[in-house]
PDB file of N, CA and C in Angstrom:
ATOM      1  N   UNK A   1       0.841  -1.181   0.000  1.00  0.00           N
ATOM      2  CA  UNK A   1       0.000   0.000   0.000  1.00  0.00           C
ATOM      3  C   UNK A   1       0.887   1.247   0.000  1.00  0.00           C
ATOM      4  N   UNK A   2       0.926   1.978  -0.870  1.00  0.00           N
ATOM      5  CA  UNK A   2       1.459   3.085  -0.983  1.00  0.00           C
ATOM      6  C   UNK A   2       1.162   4.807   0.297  1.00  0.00           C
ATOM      7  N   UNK A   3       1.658   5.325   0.221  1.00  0.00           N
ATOM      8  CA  UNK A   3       1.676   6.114   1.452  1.00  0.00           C
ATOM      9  C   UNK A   3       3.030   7.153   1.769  1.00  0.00           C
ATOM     10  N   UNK A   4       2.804   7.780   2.709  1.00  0.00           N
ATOM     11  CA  UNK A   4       3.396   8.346   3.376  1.00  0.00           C
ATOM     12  C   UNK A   4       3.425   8.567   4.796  1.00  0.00           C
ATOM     13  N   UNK A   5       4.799   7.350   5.481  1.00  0.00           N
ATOM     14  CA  UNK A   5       4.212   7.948   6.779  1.00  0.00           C
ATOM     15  C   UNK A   5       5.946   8.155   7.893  1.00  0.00           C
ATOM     16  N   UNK A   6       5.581   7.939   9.187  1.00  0.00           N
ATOM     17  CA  UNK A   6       6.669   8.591  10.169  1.00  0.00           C
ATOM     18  C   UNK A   6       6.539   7.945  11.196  1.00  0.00           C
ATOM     19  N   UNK A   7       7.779   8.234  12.119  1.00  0.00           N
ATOM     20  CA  UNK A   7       7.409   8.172  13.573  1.00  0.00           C
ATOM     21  C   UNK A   7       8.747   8.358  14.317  1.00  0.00           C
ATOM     22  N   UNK A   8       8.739   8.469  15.114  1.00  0.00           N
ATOM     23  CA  UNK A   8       9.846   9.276  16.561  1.00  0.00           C
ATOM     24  C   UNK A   8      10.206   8.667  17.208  1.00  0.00           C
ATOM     25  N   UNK A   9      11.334   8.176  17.533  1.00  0.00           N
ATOM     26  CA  UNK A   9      11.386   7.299  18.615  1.00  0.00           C
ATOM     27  C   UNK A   9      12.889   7.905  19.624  1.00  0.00           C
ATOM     28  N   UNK A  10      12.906   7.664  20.987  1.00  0.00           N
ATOM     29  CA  UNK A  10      13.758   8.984  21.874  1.00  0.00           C
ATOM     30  C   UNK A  10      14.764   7.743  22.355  1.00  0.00           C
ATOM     31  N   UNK A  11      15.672   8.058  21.600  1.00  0.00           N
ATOM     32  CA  UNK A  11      16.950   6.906  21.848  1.00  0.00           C
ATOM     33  C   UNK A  11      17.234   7.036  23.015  1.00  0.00           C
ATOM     34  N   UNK A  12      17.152   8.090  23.744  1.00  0.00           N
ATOM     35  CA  UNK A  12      18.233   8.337  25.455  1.00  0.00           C
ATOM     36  C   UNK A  12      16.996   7.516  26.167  1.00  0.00           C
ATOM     37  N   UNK A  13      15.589   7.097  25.719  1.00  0.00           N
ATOM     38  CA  UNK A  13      14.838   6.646  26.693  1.00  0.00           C
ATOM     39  C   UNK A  13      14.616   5.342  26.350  1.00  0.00           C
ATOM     40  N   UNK A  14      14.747   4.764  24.840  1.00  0.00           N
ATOM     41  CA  UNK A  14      14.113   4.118  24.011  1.00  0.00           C
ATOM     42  C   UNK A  14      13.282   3.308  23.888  1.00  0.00           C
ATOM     43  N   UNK A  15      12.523   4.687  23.740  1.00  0.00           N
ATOM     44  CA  UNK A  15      11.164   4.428  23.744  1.00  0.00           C
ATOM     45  C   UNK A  15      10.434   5.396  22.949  1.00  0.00           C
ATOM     46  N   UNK A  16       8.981   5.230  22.241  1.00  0.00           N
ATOM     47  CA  UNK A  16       8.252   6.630  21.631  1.00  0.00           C
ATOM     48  C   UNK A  16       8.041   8.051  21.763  1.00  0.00           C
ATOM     49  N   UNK A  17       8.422   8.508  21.419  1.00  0.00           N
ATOM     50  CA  UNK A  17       8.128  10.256  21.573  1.00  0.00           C
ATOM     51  C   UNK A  17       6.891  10.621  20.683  1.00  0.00           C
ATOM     52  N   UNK A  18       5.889  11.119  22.508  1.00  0.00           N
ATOM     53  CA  UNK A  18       4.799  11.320  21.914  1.00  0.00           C
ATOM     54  C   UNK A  18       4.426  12.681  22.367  1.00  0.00           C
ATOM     55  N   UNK A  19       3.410  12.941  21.357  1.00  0.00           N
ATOM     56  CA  UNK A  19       3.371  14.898  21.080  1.00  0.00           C
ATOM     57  C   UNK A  19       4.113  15.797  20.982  1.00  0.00           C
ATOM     58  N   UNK A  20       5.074  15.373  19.717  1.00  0.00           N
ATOM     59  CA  UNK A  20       5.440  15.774  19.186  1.00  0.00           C
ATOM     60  C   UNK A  20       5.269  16.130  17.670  1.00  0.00           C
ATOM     61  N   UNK A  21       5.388  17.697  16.515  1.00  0.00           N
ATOM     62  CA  UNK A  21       4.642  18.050  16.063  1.00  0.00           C
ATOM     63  C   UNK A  21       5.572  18.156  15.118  1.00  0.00           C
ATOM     64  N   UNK A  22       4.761  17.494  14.111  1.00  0.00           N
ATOM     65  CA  UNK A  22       5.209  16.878  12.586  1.00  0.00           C
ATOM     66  C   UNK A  22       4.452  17.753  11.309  1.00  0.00           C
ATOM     67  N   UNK A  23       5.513  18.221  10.925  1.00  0.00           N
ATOM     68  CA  UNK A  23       4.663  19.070   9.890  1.00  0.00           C
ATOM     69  C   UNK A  23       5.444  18.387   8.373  1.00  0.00           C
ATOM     70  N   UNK A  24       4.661  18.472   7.527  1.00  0.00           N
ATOM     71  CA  UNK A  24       5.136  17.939   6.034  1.00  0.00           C
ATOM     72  C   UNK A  24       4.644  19.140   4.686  1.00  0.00           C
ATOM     73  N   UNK A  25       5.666  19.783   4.316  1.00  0.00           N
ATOM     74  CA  UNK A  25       5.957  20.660   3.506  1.00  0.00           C
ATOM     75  C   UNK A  25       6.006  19.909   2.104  1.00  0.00           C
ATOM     76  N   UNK A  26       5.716  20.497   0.856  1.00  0.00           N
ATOM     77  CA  UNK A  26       5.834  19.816  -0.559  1.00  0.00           C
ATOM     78  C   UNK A  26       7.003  20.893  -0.953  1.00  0.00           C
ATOM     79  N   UNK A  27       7.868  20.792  -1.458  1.00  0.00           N
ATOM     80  CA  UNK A  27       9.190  22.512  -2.091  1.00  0.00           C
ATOM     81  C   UNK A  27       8.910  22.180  -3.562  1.00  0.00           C
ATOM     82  N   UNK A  28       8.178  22.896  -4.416  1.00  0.00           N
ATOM     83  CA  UNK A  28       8.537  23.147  -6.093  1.00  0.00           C
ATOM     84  C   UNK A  28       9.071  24.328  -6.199  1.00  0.00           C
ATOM     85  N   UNK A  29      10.445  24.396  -6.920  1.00  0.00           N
ATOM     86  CA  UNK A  29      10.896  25.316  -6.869  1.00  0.00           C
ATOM     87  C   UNK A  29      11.296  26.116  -5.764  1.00  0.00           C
ATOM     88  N   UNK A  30      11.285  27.321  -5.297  1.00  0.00           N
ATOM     89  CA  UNK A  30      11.675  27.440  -4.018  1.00  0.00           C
ATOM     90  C   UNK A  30      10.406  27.763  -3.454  1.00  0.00           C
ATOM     91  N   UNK A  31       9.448  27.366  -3.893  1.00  0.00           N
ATOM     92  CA  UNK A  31       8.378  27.641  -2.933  1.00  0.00           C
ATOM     93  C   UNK A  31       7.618  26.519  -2.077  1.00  0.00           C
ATOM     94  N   UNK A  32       7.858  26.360  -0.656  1.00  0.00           N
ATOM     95  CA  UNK A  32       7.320  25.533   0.556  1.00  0.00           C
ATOM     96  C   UNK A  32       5.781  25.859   0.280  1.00  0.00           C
ATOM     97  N   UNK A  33       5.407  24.666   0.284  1.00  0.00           N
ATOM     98  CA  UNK A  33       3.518  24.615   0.771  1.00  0.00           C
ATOM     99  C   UNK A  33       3.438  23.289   1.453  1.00  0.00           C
ATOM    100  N   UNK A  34       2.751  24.212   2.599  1.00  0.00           N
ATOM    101  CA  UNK A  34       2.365  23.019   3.846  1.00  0.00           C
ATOM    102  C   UNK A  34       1.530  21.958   3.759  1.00  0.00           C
ATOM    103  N   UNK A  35       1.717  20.578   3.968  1.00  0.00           N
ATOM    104  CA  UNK A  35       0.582  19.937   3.212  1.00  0.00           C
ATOM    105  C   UNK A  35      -0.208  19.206   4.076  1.00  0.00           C
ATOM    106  N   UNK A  36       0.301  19.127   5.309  1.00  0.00           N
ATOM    107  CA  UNK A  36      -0.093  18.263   6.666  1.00  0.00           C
ATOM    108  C   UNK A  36       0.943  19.158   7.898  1.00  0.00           C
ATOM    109  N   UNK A  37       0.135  18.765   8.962  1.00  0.00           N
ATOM    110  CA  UNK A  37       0.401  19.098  10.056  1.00  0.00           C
ATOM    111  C   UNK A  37      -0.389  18.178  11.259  1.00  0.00           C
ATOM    112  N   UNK A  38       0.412  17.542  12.028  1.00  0.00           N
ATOM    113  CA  UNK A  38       0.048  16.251  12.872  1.00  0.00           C
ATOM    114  C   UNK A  38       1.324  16.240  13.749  1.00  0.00           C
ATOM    115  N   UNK A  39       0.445  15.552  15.041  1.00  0.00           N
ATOM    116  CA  UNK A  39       1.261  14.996  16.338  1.00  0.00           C
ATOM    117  C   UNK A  39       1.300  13.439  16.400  1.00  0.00           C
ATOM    118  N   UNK A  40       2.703  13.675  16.761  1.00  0.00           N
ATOM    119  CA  UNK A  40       2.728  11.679  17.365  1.00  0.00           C
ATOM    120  C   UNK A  40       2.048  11.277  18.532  1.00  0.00           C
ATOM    121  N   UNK A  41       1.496   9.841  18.611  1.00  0.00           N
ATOM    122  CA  UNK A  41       0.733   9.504  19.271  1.00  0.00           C
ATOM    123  C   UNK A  41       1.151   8.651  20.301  1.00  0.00           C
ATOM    124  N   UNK A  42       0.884   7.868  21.471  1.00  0.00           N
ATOM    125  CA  UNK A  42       1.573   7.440  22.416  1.00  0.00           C
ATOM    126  C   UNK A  42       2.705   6.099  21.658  1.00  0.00           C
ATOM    127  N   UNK A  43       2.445   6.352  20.593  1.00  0.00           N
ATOM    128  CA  UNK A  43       3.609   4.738  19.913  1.00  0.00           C
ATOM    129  C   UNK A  43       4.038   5.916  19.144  1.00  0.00           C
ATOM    130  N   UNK A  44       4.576   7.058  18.759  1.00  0.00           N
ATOM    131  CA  UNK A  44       5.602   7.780  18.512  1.00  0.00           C
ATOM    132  C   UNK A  44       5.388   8.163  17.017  1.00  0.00           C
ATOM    133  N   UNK A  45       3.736   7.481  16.431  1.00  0.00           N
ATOM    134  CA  UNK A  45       3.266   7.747  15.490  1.00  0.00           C
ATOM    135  C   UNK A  45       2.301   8.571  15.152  1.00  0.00           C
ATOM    136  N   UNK A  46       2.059   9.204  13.587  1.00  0.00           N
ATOM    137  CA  UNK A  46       0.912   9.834  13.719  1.00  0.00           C
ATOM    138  C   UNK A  46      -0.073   8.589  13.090  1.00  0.00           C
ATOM    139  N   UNK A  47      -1.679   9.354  14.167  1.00  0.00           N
ATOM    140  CA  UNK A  47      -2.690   8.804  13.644  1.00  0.00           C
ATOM    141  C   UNK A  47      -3.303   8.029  12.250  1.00  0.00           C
ATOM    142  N   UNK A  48      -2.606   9.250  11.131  1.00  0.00           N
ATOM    143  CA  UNK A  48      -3.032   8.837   9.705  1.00  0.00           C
ATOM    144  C   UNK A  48      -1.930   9.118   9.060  1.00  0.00           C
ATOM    145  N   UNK A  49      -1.390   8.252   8.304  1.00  0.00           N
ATOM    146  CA  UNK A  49      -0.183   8.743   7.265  1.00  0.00           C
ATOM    147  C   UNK A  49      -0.324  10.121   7.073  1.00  0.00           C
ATOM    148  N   UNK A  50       0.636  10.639   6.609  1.00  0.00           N
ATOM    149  CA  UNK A  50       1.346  12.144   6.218  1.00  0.00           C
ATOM    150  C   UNK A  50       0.337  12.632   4.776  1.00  0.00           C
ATOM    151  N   UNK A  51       0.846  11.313   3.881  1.00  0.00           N
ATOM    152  CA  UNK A  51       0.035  11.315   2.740  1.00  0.00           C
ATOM    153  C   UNK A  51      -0.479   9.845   2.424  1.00  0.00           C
ATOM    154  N   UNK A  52      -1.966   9.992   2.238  1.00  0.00           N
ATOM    155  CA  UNK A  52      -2.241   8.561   2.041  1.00  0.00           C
ATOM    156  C   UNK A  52      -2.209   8.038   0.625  1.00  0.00           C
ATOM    157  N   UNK A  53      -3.009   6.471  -0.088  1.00  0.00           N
ATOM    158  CA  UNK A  53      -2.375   6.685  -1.128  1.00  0.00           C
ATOM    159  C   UNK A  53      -2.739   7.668  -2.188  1.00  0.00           C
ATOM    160  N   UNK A  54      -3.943   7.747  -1.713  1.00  0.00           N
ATOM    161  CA  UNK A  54      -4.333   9.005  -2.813  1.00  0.00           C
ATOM    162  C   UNK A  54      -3.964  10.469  -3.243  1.00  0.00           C
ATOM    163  N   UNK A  55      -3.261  10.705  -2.226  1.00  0.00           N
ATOM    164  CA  UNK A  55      -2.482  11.837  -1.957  1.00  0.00           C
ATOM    165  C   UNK A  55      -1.049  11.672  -2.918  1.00  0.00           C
ATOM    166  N   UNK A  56      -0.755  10.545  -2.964  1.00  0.00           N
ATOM    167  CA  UNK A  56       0.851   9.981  -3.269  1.00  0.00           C
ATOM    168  C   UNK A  56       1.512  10.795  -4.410  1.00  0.00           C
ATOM    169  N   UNK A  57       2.226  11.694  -4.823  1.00  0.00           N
ATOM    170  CA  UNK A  57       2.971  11.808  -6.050  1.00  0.00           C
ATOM    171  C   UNK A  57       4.349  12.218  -5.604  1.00  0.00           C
ATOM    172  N   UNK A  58       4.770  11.800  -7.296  1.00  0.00           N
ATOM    173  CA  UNK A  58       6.405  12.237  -7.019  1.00  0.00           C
ATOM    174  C   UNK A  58       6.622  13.498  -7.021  1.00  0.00           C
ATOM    175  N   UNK A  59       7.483  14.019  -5.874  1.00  0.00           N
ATOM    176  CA  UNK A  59       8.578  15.578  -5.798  1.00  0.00           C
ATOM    177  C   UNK A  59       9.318  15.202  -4.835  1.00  0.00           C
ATOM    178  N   UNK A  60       9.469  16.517  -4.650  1.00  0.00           N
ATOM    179  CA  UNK A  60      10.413  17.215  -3.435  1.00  0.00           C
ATOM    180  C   UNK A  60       9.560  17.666  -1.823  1.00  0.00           C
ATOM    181  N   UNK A  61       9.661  16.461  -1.227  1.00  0.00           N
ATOM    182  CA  UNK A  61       8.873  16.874   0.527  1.00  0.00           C
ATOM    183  C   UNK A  61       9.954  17.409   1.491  1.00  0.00           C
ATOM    184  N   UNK A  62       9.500  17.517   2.744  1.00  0.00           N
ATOM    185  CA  UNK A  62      10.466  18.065   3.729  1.00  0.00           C
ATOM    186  C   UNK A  62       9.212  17.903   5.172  1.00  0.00           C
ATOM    187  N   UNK A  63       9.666  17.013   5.549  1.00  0.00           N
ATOM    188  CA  UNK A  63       9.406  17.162   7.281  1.00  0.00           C
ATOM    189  C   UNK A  63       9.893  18.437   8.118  1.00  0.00           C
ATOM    190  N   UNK A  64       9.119  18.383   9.080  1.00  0.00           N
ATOM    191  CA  UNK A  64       9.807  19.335   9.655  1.00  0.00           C
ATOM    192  C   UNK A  64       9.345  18.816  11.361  1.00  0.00           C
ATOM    193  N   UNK A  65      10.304  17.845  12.203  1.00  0.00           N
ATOM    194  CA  UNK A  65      10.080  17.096  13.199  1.00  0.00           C
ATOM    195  C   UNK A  65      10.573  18.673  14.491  1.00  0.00           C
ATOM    196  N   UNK A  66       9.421  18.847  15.157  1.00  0.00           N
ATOM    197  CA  UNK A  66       9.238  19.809  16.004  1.00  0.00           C
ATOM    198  C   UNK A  66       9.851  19.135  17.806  1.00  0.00           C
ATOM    199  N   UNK A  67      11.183  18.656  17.229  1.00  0.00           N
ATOM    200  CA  UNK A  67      11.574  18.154  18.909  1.00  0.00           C
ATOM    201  C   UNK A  67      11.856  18.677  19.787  1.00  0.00           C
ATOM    202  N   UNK A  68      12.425  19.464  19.721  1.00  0.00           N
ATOM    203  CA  UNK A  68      12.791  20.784  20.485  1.00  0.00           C
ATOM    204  C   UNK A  68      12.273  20.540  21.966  1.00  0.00           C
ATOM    205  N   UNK A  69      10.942  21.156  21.446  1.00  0.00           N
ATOM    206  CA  UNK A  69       9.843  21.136  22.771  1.00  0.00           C
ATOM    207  C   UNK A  69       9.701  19.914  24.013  1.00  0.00           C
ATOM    208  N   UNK A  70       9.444  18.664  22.834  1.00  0.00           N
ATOM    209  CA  UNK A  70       9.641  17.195  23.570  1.00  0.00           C
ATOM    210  C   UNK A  70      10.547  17.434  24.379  1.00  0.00           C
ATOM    211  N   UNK A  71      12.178  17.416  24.008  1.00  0.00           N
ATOM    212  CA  UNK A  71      13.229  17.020  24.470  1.00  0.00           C
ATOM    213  C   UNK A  71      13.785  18.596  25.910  1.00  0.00           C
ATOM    214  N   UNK A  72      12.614  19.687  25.720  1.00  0.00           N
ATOM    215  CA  UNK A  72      12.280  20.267  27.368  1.00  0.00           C
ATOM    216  C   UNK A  72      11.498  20.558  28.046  1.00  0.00           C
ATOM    217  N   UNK A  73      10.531  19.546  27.828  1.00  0.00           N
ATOM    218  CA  UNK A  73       9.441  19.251  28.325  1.00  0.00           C
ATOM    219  C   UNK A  73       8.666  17.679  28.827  1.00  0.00           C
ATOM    220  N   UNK A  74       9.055  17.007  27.732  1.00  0.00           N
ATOM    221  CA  UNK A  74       8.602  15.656  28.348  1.00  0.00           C
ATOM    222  C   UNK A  74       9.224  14.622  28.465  1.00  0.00           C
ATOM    223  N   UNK A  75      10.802  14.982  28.360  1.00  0.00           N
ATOM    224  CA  UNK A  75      11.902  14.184  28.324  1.00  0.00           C
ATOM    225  C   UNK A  75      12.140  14.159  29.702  1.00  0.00           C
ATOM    226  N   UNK A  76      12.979  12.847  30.210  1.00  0.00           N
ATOM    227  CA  UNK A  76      13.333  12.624  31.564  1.00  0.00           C
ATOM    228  C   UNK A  76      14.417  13.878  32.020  1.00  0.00           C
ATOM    229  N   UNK A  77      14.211  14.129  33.340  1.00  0.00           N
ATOM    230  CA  UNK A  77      14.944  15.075  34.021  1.00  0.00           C
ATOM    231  C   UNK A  77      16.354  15.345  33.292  1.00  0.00           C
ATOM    232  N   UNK A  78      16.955  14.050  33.146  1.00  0.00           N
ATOM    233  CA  UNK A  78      18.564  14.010  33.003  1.00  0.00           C
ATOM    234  C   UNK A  78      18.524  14.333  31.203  1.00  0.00           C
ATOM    235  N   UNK A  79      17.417  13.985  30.455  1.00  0.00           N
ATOM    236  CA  UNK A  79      17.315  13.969  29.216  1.00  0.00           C
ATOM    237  C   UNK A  79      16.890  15.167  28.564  1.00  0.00           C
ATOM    238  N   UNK A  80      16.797  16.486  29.447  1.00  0.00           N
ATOM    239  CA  UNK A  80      16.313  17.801  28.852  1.00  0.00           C
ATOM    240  C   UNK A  80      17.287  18.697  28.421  1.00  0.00           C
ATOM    241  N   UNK A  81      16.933  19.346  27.107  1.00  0.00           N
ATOM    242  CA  UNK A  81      18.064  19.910  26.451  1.00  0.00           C
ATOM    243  C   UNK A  81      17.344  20.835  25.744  1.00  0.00           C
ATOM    244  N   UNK A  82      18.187  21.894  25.382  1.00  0.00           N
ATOM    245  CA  UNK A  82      17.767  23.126  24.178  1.00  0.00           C
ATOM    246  C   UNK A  82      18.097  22.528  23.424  1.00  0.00           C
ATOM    247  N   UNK A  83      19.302  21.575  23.120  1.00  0.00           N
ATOM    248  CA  UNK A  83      20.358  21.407  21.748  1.00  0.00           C
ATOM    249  C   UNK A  83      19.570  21.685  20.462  1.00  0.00           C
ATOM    250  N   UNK A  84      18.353  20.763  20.080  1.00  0.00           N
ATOM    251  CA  UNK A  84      18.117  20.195  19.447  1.00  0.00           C
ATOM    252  C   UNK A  84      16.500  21.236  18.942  1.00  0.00           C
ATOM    253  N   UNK A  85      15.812  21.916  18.253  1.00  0.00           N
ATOM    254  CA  UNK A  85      15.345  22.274  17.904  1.00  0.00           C
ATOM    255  C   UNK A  85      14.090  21.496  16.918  1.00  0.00           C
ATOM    256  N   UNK A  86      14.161  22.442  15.740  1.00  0.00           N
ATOM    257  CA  UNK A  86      13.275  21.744  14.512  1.00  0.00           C
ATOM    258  C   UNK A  86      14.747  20.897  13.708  1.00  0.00           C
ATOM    259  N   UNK A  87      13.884  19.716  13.627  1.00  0.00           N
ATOM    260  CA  UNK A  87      14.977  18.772  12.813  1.00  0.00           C
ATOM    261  C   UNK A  87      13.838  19.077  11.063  1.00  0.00           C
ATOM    262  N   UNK A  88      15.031  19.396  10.086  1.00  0.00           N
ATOM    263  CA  UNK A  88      14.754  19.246   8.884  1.00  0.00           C
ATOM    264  C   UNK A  88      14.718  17.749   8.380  1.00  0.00           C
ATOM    265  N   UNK A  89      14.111  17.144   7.496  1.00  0.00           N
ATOM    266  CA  UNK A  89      14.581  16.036   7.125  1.00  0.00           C
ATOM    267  C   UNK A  89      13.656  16.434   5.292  1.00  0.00           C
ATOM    268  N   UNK A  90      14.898  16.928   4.462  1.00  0.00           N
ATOM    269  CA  UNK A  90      14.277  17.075   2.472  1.00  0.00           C
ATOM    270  C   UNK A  90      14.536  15.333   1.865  1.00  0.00           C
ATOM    271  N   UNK A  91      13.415  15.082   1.228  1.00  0.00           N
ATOM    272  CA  UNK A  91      13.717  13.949   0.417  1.00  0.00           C
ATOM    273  C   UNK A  91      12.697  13.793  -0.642  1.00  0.00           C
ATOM    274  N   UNK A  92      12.840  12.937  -1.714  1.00  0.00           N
ATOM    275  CA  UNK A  92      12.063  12.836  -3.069  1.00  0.00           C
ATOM    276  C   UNK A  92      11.209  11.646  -2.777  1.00  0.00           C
ATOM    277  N   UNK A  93      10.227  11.573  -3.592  1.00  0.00           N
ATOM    278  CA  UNK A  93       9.175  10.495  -4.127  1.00  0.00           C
ATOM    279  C   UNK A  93       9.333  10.609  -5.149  1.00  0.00           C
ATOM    280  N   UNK A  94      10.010   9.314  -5.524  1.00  0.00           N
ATOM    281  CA  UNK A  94      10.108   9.121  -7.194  1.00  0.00           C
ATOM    282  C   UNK A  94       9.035   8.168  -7.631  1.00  0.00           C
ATOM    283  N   UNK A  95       8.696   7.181  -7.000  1.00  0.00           N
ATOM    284  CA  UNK A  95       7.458   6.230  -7.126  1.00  0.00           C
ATOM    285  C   UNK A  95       6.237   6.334  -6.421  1.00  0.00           C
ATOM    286  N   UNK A  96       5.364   6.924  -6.924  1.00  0.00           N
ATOM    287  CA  UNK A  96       4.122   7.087  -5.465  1.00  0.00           C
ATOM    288  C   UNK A  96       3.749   5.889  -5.782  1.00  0.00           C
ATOM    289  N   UNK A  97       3.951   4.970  -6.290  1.00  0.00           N
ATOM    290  CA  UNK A  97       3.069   3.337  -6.146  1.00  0.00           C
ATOM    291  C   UNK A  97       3.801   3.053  -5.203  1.00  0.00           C
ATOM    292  N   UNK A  98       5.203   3.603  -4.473  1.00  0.00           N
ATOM    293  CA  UNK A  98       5.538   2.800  -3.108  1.00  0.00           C
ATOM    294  C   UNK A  98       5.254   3.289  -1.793  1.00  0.00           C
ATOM    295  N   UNK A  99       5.321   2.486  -1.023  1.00  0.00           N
ATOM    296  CA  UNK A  99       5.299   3.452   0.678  1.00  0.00           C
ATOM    297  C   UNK A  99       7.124   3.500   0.785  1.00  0.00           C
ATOM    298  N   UNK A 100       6.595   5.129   1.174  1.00  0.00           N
ATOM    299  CA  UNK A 100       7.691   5.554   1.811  1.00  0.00           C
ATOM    300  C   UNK A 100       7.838   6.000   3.846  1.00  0.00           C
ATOM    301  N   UNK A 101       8.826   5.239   4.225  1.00  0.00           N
ATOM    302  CA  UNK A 101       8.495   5.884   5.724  1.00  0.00           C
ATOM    303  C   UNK A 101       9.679   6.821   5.974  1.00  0.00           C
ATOM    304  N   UNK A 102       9.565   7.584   7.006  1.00  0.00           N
ATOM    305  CA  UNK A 102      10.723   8.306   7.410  1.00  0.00           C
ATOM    306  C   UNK A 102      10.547   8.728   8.597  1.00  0.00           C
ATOM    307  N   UNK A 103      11.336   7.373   8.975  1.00  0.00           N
ATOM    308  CA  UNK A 103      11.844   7.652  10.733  1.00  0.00           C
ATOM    309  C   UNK A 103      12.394   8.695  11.015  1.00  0.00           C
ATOM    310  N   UNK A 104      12.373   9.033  12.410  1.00  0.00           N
ATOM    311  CA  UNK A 104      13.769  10.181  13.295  1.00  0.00           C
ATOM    312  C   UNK A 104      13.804   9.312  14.706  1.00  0.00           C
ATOM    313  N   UNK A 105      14.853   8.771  14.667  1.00  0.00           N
ATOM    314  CA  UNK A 105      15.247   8.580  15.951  1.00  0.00           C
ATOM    315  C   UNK A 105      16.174   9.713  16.444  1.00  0.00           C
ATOM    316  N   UNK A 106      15.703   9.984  18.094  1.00  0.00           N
ATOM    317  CA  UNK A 106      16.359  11.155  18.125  1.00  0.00           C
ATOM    318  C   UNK A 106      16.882  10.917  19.571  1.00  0.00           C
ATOM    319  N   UNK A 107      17.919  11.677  20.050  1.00  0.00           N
ATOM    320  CA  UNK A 107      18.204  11.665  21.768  1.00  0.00           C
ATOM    321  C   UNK A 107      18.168  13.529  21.979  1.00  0.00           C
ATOM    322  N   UNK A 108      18.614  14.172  22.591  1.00  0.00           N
ATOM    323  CA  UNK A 108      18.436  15.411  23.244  1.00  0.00           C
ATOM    324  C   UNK A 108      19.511  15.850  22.557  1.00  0.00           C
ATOM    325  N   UNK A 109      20.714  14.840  21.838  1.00  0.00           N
ATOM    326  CA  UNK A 109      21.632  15.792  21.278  1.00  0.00           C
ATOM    327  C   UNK A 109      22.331  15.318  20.228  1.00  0.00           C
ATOM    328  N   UNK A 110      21.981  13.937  19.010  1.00  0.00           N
ATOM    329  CA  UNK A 110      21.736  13.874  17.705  1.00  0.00           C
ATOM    330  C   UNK A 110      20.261  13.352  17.242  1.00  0.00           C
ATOM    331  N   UNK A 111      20.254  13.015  15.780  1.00  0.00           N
ATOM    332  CA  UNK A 111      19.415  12.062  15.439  1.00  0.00           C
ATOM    333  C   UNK A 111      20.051  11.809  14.240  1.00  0.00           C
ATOM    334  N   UNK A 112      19.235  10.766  13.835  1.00  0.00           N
ATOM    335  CA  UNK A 112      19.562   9.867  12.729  1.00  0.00           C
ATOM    336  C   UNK A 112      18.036   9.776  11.622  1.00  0.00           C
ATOM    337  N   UNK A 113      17.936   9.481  10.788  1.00  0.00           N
ATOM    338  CA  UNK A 113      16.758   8.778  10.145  1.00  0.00           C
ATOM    339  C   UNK A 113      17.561   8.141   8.639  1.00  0.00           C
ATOM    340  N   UNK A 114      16.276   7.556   7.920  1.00  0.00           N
ATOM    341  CA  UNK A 114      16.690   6.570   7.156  1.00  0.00           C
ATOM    342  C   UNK A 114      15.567   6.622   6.459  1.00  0.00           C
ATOM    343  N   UNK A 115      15.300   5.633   5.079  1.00  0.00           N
ATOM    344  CA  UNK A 115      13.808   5.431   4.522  1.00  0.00           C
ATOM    345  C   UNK A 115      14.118   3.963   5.045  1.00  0.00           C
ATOM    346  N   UNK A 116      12.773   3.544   5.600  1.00  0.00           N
ATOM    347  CA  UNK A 116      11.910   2.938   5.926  1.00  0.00           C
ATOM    348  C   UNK A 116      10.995   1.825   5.210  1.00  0.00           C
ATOM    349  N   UNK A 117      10.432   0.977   5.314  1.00  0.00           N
ATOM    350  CA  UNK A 117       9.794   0.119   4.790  1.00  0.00           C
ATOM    351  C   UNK A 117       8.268   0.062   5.333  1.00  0.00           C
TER     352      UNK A 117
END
């Protein structure tokens, strides 16, 4: 099933990071348009894919994972930090017949992500 989706997961705890605020941008050209805006849910996911399949085409997207807040606010005592802000994450859809996921694992002071299955 084709799609678009995400999820968070807080390496220093490892475990889900939840409510935290996921926004998904489309860039043509240099112009950003917002296309979703959603929070993770107690499993570190959102509710409904980003884009479902009907939504699906190929470009240029951009997350925009709002950790910041999580990581000084609902992170463990020892785990609270400014460091870490809005994480960017730009990438393409070249096939909307596939699902694409795009993790962020994150701690208070890197992250990582990857595509997903």
């Amino acid at each position: 099933m084709a799609g678009l989706s995400t999820h968070i997961l807080d390496t220093a705890k490892g475990g889900p990071a939840a409510g935290v605020r996921v926004e998904l941008f489309e860039i043509v050209g240099e112009k950003r348009s917002l296309v979703c805006d959603a929070v993770t849910n107690d499993d570190g996911r959102t509710d409904t894919p980003l884009l479902n399949t009907d939504q699906m085409r190929p470009g240029t997207f951009e997350i925009l994972f709002h950790i910041g807040e999580y990581f000084t606010t609902a992170a463990s005592e020892e785990n609270k930090t400014g460091f870490l802000n809005v994480v960017p994450v730009r990438f393409t859809i070249t096939d909307a017949a596939q699902h694409y996921h795009v993790p962020l694992l994150a701690s208070p002071w890197s992250y990582t992500t990857y595509r997903g299955s």
